[in-house]
Protein backbone atom coordinates (compact mmCIF):
# COMPACT_ATOMS: atom_id res chain seq x y z
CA UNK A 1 16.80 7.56 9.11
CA UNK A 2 15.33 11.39 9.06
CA UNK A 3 15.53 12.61 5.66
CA UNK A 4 15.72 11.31 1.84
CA UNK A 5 16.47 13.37 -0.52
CA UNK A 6 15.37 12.15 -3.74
CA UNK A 7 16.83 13.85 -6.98
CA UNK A 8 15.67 12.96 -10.43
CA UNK A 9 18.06 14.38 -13.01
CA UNK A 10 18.74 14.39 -17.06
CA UNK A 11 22.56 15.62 -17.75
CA UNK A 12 23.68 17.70 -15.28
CA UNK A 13 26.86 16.43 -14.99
CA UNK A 14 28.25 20.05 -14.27
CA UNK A 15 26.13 20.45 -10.71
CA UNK A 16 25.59 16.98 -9.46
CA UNK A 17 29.18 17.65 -7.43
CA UNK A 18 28.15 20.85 -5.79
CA UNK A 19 24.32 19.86 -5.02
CA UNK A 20 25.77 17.24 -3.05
CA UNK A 21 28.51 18.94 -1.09
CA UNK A 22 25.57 21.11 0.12
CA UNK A 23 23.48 18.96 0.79
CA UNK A 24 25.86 16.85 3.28
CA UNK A 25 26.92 20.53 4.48
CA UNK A 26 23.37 21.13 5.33
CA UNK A 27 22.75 17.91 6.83
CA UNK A 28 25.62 17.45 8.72
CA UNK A 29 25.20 20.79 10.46
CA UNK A 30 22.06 19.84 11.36
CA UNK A 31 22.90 16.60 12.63
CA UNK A 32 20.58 14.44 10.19
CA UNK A 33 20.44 11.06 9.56
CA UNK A 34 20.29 11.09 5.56
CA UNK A 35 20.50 9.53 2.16
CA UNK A 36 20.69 11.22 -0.94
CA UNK A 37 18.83 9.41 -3.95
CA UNK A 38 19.61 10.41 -7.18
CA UNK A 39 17.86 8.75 -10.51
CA UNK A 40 18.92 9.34 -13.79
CA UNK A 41 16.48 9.61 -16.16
CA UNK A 42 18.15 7.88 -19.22
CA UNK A 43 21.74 11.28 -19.42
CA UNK A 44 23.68 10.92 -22.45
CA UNK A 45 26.62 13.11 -20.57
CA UNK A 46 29.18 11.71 -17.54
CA UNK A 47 26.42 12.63 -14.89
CA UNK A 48 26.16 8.88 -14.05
CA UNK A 49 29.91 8.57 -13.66
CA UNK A 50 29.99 11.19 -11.08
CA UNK A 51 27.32 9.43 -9.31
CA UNK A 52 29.12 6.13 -9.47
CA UNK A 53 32.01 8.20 -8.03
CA UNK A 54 30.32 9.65 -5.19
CA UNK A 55 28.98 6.66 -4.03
CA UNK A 56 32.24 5.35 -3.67
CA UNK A 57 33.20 8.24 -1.40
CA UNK A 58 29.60 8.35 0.25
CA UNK A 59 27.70 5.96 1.79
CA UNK A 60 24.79 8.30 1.94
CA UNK A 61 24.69 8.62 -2.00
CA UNK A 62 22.45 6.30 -3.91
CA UNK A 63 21.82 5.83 -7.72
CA UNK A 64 19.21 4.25 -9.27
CA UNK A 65 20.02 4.69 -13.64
CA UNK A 66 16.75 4.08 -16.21
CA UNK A 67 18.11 2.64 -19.57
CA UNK A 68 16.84 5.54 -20.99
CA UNK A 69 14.57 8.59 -20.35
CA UNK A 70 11.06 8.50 -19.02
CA UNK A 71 10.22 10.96 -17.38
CA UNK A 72 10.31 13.39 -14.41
CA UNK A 73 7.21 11.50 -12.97
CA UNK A 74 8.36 7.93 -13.68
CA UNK A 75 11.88 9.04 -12.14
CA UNK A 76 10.27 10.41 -8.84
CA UNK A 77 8.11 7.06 -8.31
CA UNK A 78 11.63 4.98 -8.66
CA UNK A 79 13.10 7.66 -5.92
CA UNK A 80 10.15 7.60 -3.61
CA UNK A 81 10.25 3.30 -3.60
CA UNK A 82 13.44 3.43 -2.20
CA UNK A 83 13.23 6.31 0.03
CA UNK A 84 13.84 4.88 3.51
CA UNK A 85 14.07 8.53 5.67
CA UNK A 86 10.76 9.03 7.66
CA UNK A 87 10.38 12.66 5.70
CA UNK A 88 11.50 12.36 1.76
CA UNK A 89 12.39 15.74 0.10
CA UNK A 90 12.57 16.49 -3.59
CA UNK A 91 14.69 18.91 -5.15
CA UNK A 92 15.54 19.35 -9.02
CA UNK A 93 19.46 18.86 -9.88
CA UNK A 94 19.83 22.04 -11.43
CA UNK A 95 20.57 24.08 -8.41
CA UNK A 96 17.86 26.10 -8.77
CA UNK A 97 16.22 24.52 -5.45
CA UNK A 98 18.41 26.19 -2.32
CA UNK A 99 19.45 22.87 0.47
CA UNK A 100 18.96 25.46 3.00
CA UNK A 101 15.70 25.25 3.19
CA UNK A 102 15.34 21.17 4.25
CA UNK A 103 15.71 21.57 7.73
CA UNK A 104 12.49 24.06 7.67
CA UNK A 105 10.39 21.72 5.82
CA UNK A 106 11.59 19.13 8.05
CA UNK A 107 10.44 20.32 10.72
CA UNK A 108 7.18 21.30 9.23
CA UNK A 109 6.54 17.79 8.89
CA UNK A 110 7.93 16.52 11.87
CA UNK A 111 6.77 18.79 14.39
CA UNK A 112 3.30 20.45 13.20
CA UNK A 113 2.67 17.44 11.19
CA UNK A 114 1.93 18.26 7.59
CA UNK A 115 1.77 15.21 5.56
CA UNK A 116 3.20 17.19 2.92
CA UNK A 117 4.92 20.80 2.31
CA UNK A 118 5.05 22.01 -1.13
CA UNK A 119 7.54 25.12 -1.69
CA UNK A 120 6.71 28.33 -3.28
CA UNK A 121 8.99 30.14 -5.72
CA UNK A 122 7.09 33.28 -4.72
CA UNK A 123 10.05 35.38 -6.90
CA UNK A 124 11.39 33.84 -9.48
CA UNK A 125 14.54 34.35 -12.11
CA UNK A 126 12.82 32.86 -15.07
CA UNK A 127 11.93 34.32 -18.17
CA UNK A 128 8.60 36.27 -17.49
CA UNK A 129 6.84 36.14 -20.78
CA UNK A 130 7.99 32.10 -21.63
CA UNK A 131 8.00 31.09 -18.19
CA UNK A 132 6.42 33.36 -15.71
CA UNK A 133 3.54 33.99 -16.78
CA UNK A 134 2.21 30.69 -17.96
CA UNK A 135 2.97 29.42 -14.40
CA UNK A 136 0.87 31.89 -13.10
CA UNK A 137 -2.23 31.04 -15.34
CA UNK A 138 -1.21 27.20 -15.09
CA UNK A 139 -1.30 27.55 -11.15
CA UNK A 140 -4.30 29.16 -10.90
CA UNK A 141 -6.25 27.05 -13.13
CA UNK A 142 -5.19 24.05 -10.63
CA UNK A 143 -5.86 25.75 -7.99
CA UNK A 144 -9.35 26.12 -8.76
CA UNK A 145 -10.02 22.89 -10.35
CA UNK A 146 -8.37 20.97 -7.66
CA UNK A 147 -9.47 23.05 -4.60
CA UNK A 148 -5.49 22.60 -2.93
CA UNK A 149 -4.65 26.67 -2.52
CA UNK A 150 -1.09 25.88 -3.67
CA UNK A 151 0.70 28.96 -5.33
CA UNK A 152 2.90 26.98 -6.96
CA UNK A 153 2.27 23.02 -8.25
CA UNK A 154 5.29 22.98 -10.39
CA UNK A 155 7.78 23.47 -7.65
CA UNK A 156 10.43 20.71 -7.89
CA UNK A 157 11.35 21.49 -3.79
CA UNK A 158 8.62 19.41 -1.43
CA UNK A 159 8.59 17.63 1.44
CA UNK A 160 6.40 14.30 2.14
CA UNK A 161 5.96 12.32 5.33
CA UNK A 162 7.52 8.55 3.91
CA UNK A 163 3.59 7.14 4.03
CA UNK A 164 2.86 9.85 1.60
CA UNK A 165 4.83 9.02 -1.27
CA UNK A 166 4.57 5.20 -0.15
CA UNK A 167 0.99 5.74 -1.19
CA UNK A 168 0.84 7.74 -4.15
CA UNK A 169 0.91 6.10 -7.50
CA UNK A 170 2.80 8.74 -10.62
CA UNK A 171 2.78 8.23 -14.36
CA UNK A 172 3.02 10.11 -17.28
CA UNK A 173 3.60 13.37 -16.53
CA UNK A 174 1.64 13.15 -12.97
CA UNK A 175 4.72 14.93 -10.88
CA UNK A 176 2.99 18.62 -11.30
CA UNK A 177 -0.23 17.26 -9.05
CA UNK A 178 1.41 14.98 -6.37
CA UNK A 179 -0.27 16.68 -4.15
CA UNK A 180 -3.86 16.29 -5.24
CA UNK A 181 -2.97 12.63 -5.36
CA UNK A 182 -1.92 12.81 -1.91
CA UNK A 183 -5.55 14.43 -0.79
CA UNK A 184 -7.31 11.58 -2.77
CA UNK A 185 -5.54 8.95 -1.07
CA UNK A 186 -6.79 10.67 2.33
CA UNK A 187 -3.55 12.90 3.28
CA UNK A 188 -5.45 16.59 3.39
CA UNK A 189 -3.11 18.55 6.03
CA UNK A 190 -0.83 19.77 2.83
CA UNK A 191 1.01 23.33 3.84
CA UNK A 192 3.14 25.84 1.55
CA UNK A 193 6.19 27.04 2.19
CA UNK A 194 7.66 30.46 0.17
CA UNK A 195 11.24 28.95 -0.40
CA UNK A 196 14.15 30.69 -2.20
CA UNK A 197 14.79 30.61 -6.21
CA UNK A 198 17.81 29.96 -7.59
CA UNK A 199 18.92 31.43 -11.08
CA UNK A 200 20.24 28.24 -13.46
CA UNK A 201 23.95 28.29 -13.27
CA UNK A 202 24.85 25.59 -15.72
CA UNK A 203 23.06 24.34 -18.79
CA UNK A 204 19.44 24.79 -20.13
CA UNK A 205 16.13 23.97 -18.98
CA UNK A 206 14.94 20.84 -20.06
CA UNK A 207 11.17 21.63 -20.17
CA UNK A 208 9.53 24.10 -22.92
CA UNK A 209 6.49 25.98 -23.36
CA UNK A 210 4.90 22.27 -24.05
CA UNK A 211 5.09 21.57 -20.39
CA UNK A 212 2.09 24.05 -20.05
CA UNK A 213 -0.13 22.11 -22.69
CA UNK A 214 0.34 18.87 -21.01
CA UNK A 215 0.06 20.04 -17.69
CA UNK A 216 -3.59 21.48 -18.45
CA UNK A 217 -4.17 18.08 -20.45
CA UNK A 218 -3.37 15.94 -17.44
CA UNK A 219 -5.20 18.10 -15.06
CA UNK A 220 -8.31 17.56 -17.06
CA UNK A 221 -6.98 13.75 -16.92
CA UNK A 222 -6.32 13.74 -12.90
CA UNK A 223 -9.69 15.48 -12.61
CA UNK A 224 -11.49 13.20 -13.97
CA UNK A 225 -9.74 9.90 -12.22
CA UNK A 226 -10.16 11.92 -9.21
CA UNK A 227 -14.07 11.12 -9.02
CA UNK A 228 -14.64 8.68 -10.90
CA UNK A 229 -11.04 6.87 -11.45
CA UNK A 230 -12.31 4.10 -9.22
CA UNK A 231 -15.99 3.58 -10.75
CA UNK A 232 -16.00 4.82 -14.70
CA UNK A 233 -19.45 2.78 -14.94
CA UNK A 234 -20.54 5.73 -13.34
CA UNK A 235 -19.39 8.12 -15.51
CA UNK A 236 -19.68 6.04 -19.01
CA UNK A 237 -22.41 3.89 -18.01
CA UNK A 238 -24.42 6.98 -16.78
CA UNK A 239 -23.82 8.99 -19.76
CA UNK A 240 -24.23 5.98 -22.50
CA UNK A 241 -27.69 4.92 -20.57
CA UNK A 242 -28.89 8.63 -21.06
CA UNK A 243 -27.84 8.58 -24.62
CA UNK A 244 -29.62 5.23 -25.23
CA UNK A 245 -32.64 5.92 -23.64
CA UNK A 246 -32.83 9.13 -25.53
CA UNK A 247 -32.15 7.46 -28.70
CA UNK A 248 -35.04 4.17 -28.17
CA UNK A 249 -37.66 6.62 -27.54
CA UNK A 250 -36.68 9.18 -30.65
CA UNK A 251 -37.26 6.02 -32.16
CA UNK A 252 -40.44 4.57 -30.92
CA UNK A 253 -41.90 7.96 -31.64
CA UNK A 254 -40.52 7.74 -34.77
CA UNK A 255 -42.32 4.54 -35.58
CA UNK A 256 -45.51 6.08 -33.85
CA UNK A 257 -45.86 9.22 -36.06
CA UNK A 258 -45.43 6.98 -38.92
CA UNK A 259 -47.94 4.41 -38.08
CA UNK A 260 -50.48 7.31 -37.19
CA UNK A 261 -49.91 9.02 -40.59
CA UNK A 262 -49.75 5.48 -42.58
CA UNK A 263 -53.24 4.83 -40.69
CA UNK A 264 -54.83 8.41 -41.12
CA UNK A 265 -53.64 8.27 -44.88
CA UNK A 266 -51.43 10.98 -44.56
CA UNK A 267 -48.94 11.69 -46.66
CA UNK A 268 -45.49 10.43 -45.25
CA UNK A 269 -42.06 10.02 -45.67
CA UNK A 270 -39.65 6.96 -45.61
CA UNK A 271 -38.52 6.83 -41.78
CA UNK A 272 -34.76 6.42 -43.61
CA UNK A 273 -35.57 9.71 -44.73
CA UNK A 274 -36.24 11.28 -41.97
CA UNK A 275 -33.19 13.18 -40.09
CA UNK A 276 -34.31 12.17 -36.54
CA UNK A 277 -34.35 7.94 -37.74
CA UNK A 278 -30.17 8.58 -37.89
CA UNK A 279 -29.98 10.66 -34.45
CA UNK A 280 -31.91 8.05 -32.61
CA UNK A 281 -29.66 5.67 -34.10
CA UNK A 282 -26.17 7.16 -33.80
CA UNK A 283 -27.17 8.27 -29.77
CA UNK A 284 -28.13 4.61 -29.11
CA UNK A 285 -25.21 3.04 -30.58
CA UNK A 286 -23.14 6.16 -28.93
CA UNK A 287 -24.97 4.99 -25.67
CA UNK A 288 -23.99 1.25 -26.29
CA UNK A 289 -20.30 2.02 -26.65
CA UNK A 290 -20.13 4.33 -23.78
CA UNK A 291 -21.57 1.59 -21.53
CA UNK A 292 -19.37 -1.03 -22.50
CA UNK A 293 -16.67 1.12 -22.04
CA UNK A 294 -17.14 1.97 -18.44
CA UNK A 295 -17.82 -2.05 -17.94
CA UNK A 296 -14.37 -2.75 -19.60
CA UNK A 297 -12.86 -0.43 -17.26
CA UNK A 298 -14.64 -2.03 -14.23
CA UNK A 299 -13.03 -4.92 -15.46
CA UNK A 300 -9.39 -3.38 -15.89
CA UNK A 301 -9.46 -2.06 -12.84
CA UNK A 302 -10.59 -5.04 -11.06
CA UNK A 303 -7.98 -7.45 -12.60
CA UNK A 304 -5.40 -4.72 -13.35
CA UNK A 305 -2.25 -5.65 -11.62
CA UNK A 306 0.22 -2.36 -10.41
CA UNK A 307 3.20 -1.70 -12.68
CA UNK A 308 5.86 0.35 -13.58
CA UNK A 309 6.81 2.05 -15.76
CA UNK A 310 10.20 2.13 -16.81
CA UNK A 311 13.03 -0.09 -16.41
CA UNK A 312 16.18 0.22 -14.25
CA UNK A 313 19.35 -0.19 -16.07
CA UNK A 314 21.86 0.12 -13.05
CA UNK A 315 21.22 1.02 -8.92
CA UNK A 316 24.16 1.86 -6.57
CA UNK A 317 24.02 0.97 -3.02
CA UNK A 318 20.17 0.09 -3.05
């Protein structure tokens, strides 16, 4: 098979129809092998009847239903399990993502071998002040943090070669920085592609200005598990050894100055009373905990078992 197209969704019922007559349109004109996978993350409207309805017309069309929502990210990793075309596409229900462009990124993949093509909504019809310009600030924070010159991170339209997304592990809300966890799992010939935006034609968005806030927070989160995911004893254990060792000599000096003054009958105070006693204390026990914590998540990743996370209510033709 060539392509999967893998399409997480939350009540569209009014597009699902028309995405998929272009997408067949597209493929079929291009003479593709293709499936079309589309996951419903947990709609309250008819969009998983018309699924059910065009899988009875299509053998191409695939459904996978969650019993209710989870998530963009948890959605995608359902898609991308099933996904059985040697280059998987992702494109956002809302026909904001143009079809047109798959054969392009298909052959980007296919024939000067990008493991992965991420598309850039270079102009955009979003609202600039709610939308526009926090992408801007959001992508370039990314960029620099993650080192991937990407323009755009939050672009639903990509393309993956099938041992890509095979690979990649996504939780939470981990869909924005699939491509960073593609160059950590050793896929680094990732490519950008300006590809055109769409203006919504039916319903609302289902993301608000929140999406921003948790995007930075998991960046700081993906940052972090990106060097030292795999060993946090050298993160915690590093940092809680430091504040330990800091701590047991405050002390000892501590207990030196006071046996100096006690034995030069000086005048002295109760070592309770003195500030530094309580630092030295509070950084050791601080250095204790951080230790044990990086050993507990040796453990938990040692014995740690993968899983998902969500549940599939329903699947059609899987």
């Amino acid at each position: 098979m060539d392509i999967s197209v893998v399409i997480p969704l939350l009540n569209e019922e009014e597009s699902i129809q028309e995405l998929y007559d272009w997408i067949a349109k597209v493929m079929q004109s291009n003479q593709f092998l293709y499936e079309v996978i589309f996951i419903d993350d947990g709609s309250t409207d008819a969009s998983w009847k018309i699924i059910e309805k065009l899988s009875e017309q299509f053998t191409a069309v695939k459904g996978i239903r969650f019993q209710r929502n989870y998530g963009k990210s948890q959605a995608l990793d359902a898609g991308f399990y099933e996904a059985k075309g040697d280059v998987v596409v992702t494109m956002d229900a809302d026909l904001q993502d143009n079809p047109e462009e798959i054969p392009s990124l298909y052959n980007m993949i296919t024939e000067e071998n990008y493991d992965l093509i991420s598309g850039w909504k270079k102009k955009r019809y979003d609202n600039v002040i709610t939308k526009n310009i926090p992408s801007k600030l959001f992508n370039w924070v990314a960029r620099k943090s993650s080192g991937l010159k990407l323009h755009d991170f939050n672009c639903g339209l990509k393309a993956y070669k099938n041992i890509v997304v095979k690979s990649v592990k996504i939780s939470g809300e981990m869909h924005r920085y699939i491509p960073v966890l593609a160059k950590n799992e050793g896929f680094t010939h990732i490519g950008e592609k300006v590809v055109q935006h769409q203006a919504r034609k039916y319903g609302v968005t289902k993301f608000g200005m929140d999406r921003f806030i948790n995007g930075f927070l998991d960046l700081i989160t993906i940052s972090f598990f990106t060097r030292f995911g795999k060993r946090p004893m050298h993160f915690f254990g590093l940092w809680g050894t430091l504040m330990f060792v800091f701590g047991f000599f405050a002390a000892i000096f501590i207990g030196i100055v006071k046996l100096y003054r006690i034995s030069a009958n000086i005048k002295t105070i109760l070592i309770t009373s003195n500030p530094w006693f309580y630092i030295a204390l509070t950084s050791m026990v601080l250095g204790t905990l951080l230790f044990l914590s990086g050993f507990l998540g040796e453990l938990i990743i040692r014995n740690n078992a993968q899983q998902k996370h969500y549940k599939i209510k329903e699947q059609i033709n899987l």
